[in-house]
C-alpha atoms as a PDB file:
ATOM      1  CA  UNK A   1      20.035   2.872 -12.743  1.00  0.00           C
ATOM      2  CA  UNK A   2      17.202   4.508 -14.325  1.00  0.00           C
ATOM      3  CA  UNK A   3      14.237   5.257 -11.051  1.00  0.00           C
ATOM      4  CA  UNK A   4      10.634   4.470 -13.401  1.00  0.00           C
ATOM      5  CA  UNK A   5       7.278   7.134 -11.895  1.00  0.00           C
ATOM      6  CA  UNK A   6       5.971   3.645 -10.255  1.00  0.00           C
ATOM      7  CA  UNK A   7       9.397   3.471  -7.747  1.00  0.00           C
ATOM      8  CA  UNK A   8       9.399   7.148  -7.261  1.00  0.00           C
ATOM      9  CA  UNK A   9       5.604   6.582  -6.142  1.00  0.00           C
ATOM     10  CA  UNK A  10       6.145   4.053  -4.113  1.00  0.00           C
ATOM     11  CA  UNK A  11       9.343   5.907  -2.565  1.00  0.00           C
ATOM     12  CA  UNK A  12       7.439   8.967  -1.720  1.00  0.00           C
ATOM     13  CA  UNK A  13       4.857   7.073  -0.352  1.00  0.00           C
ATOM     14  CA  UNK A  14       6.605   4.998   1.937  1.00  0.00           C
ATOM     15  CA  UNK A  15       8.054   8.409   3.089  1.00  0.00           C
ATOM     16  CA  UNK A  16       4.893   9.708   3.615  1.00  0.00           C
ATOM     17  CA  UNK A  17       3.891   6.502   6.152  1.00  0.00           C
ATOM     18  CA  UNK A  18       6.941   6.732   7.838  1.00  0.00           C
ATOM     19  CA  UNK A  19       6.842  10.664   8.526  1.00  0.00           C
ATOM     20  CA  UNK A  20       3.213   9.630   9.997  1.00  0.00           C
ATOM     21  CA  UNK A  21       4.810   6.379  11.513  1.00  0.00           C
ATOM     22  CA  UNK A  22       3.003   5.437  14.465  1.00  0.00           C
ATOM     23  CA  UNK A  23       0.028   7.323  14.108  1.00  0.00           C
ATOM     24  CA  UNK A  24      -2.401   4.814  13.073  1.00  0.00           C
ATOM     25  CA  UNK A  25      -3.459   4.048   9.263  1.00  0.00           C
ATOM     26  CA  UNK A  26      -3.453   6.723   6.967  1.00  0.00           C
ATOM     27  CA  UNK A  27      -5.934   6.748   3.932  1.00  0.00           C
ATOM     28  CA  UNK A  28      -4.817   6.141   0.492  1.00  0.00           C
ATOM     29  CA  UNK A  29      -6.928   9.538  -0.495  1.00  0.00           C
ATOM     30  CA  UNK A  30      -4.343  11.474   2.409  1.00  0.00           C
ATOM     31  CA  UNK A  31      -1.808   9.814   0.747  1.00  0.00           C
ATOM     32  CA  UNK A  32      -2.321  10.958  -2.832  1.00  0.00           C
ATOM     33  CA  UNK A  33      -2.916  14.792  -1.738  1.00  0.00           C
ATOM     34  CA  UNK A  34       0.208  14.695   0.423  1.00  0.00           C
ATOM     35  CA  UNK A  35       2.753  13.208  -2.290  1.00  0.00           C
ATOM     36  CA  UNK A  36       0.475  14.640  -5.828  1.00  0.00           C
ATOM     37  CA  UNK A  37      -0.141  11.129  -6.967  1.00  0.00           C
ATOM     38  CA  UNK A  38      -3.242   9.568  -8.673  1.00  0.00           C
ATOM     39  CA  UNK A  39      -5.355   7.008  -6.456  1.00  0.00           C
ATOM     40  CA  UNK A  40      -5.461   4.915  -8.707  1.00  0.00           C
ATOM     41  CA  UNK A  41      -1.824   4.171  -9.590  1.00  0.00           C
ATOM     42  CA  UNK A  42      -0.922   4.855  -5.926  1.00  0.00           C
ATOM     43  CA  UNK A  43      -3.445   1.754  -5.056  1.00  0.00           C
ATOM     44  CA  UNK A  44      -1.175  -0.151  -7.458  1.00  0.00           C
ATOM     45  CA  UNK A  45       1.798   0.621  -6.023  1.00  0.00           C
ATOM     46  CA  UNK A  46       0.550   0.052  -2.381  1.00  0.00           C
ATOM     47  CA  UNK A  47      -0.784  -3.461  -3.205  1.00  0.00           C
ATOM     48  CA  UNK A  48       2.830  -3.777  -4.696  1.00  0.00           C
ATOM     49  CA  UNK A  49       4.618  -2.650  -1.552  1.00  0.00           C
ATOM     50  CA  UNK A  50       2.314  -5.074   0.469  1.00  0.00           C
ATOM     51  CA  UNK A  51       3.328  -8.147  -1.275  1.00  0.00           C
ATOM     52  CA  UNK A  52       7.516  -6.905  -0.378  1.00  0.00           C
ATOM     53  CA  UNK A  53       6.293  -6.676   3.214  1.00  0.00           C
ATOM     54  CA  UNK A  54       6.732  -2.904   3.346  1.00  0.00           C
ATOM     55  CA  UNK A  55       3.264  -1.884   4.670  1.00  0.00           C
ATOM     56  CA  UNK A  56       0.210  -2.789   5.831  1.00  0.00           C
ATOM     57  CA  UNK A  57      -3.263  -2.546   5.347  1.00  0.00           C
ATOM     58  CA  UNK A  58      -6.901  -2.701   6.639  1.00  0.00           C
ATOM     59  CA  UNK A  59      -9.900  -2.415   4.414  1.00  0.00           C
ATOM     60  CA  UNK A  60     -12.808  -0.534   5.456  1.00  0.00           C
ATOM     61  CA  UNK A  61     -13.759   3.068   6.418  1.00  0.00           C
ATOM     62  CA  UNK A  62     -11.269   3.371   9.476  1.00  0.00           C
ATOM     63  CA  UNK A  63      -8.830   1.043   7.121  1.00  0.00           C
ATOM     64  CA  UNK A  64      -5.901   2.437   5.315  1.00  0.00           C
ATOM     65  CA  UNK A  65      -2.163   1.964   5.488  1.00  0.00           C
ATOM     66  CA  UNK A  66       1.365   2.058   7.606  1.00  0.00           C
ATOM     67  CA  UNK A  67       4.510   0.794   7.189  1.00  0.00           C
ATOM     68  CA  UNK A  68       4.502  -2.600   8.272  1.00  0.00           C
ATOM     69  CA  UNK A  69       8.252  -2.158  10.227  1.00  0.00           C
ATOM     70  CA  UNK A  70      10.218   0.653  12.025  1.00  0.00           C
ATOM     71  CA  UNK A  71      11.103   2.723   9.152  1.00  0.00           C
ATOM     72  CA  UNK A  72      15.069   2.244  10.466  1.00  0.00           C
ATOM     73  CA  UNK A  73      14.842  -0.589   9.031  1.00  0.00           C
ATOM     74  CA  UNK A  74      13.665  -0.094   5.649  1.00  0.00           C
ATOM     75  CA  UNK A  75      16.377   1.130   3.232  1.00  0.00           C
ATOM     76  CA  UNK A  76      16.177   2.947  -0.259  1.00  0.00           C
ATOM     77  CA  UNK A  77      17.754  -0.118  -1.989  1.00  0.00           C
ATOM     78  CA  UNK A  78      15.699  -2.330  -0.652  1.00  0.00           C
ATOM     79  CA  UNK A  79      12.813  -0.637  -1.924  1.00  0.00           C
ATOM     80  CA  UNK A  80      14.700   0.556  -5.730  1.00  0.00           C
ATOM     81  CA  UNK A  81      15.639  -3.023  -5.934  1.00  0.00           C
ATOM     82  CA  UNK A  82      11.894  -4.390  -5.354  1.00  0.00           C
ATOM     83  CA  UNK A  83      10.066  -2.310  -7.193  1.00  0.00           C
ATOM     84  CA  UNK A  84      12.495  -1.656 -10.348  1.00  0.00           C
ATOM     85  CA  UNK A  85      15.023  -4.093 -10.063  1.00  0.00           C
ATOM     86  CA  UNK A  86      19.035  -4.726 -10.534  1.00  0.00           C
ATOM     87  CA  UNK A  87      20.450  -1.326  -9.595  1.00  0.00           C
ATOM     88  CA  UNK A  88      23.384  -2.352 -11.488  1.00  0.00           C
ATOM     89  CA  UNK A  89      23.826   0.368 -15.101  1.00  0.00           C
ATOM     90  CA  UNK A  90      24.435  -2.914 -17.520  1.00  0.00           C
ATOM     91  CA  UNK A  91      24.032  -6.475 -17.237  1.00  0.00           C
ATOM     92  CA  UNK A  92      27.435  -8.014 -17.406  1.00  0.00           C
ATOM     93  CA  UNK A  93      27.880  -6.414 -13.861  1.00  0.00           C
ATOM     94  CA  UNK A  94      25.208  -8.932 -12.436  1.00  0.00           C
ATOM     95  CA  UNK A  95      26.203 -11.798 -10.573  1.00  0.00           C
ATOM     96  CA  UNK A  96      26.372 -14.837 -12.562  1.00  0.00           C
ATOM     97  CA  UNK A  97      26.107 -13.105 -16.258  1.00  0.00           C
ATOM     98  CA  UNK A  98      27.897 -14.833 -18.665  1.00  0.00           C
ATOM     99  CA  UNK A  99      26.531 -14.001 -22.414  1.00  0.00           C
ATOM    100  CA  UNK A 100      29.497 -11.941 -23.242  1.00  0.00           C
ATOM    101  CA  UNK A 101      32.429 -13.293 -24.921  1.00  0.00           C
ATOM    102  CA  UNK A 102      34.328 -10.489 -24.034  1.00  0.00           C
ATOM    103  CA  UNK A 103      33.738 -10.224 -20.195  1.00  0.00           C
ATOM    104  CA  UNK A 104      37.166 -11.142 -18.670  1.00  0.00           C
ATOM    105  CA  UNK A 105      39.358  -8.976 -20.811  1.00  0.00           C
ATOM    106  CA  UNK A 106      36.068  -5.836 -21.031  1.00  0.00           C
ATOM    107  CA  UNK A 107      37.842  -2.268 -19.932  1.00  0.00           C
ATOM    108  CA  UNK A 108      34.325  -0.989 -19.117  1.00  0.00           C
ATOM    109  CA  UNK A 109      33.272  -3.911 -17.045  1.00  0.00           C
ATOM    110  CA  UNK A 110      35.299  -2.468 -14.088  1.00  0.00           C
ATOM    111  CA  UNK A 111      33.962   0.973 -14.480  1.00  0.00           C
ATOM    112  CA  UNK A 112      30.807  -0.352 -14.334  1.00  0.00           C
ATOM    113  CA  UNK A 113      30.991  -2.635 -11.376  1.00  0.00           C
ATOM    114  CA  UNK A 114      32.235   1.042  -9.054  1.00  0.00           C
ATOM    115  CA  UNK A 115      29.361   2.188 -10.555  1.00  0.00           C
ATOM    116  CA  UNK A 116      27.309   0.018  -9.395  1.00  0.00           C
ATOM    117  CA  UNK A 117      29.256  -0.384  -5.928  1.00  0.00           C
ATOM    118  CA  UNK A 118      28.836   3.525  -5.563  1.00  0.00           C
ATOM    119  CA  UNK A 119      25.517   3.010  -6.063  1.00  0.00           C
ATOM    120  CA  UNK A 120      24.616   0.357  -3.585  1.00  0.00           C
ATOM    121  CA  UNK A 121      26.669   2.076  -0.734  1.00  0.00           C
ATOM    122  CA  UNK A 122      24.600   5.515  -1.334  1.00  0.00           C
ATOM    123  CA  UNK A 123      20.944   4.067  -1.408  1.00  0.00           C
ATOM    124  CA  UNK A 124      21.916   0.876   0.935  1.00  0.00           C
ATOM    125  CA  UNK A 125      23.021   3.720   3.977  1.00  0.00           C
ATOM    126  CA  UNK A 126      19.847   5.724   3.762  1.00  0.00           C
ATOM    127  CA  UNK A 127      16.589   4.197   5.802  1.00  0.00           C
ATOM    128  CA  UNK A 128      13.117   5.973   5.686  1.00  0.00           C
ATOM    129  CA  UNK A 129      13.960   7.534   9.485  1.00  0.00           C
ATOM    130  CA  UNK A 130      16.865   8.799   7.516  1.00  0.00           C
ATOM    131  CA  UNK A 131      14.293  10.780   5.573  1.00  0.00           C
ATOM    132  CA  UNK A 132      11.862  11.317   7.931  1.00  0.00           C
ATOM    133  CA  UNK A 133      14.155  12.918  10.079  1.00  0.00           C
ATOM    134  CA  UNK A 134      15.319  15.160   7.497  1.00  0.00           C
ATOM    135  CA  UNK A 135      11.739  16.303   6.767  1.00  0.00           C
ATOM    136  CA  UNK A 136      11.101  17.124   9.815  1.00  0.00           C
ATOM    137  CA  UNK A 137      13.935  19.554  10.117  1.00  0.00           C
ATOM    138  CA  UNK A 138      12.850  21.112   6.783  1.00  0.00           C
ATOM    139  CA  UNK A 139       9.214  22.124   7.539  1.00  0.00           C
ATOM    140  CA  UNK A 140      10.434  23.656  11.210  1.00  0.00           C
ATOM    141  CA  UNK A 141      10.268  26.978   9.212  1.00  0.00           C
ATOM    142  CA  UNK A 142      11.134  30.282  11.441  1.00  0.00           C
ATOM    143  CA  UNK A 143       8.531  32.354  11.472  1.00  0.00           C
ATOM    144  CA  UNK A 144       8.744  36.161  12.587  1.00  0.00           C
ATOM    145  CA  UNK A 145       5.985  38.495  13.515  1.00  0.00           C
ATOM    146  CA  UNK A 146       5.997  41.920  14.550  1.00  0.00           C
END
């Protein structure tokens, strides 16, 4: 599994909606400063993430963006898997695949498939609250003052 700069976008910028989950919409322009990502491509990646059902949006000068469910419920893989595809490192591992004449008696083919299974059970167990949560705990900084 290789994560391409448009997934990594679009992860960080789901992460961004869901730290500032129920707070209203949140401009694209907010967006890009907060995650250091051009408008531009970020506007492509939202309109991407719209048509999965991941967020929302509302044109107009109080328009913008949220998540379009409880971030609980919105897992890495779900998001990996939408915007970039099988997760999987090679093809044979794919459900159905069947253009290899060597796929029943393959020694990699099993290394492959806990690969894969490793994989899944990593980014399939970690939701956007997951994340949000953790961010939250990181920027409580102690600050001391004499």
């Amino acid at each position: 599994m290789r994560i391409t700069y448009k997934c990594d976008y679009a992860l960080k910028a789901l992460l961004d909606l869901a730290v500032h989950y129920k707070q209203g919409l949140t401009r694209i322009n907010d967006v890009s400063k907060r995650i250091d990502a051009p408008v531009k491509f970020l506007e492509q990646v939202l309109l991407d993430l719209k048509k999965g059902g991941f967020v929302e949006s509302k044109r107009g000068n109080v328009g913008g963006y949220q998540l379009a469910r409880d971030p609980a419920e919105i897992t890495l893989g779900q998001v990996i898997r939408y915007i970039d595809g099988p997760i999987e490192p090679i093809g044979c591992v794919e459900k159905g695949y069947s253009n290899c004449i060597d796929l029943n008696r393959c020694v990699f083919k099993g290394i492959w498939q806990k690969v894969a299974h490793a994989t899944s059970d990593i980014i399939d167990n970690v939701t956007f609250d997951d994340l949000r949560q953790q961010v939250s705990v990181s920027s409580k900084v102690l600050t001391y003052s004499i």
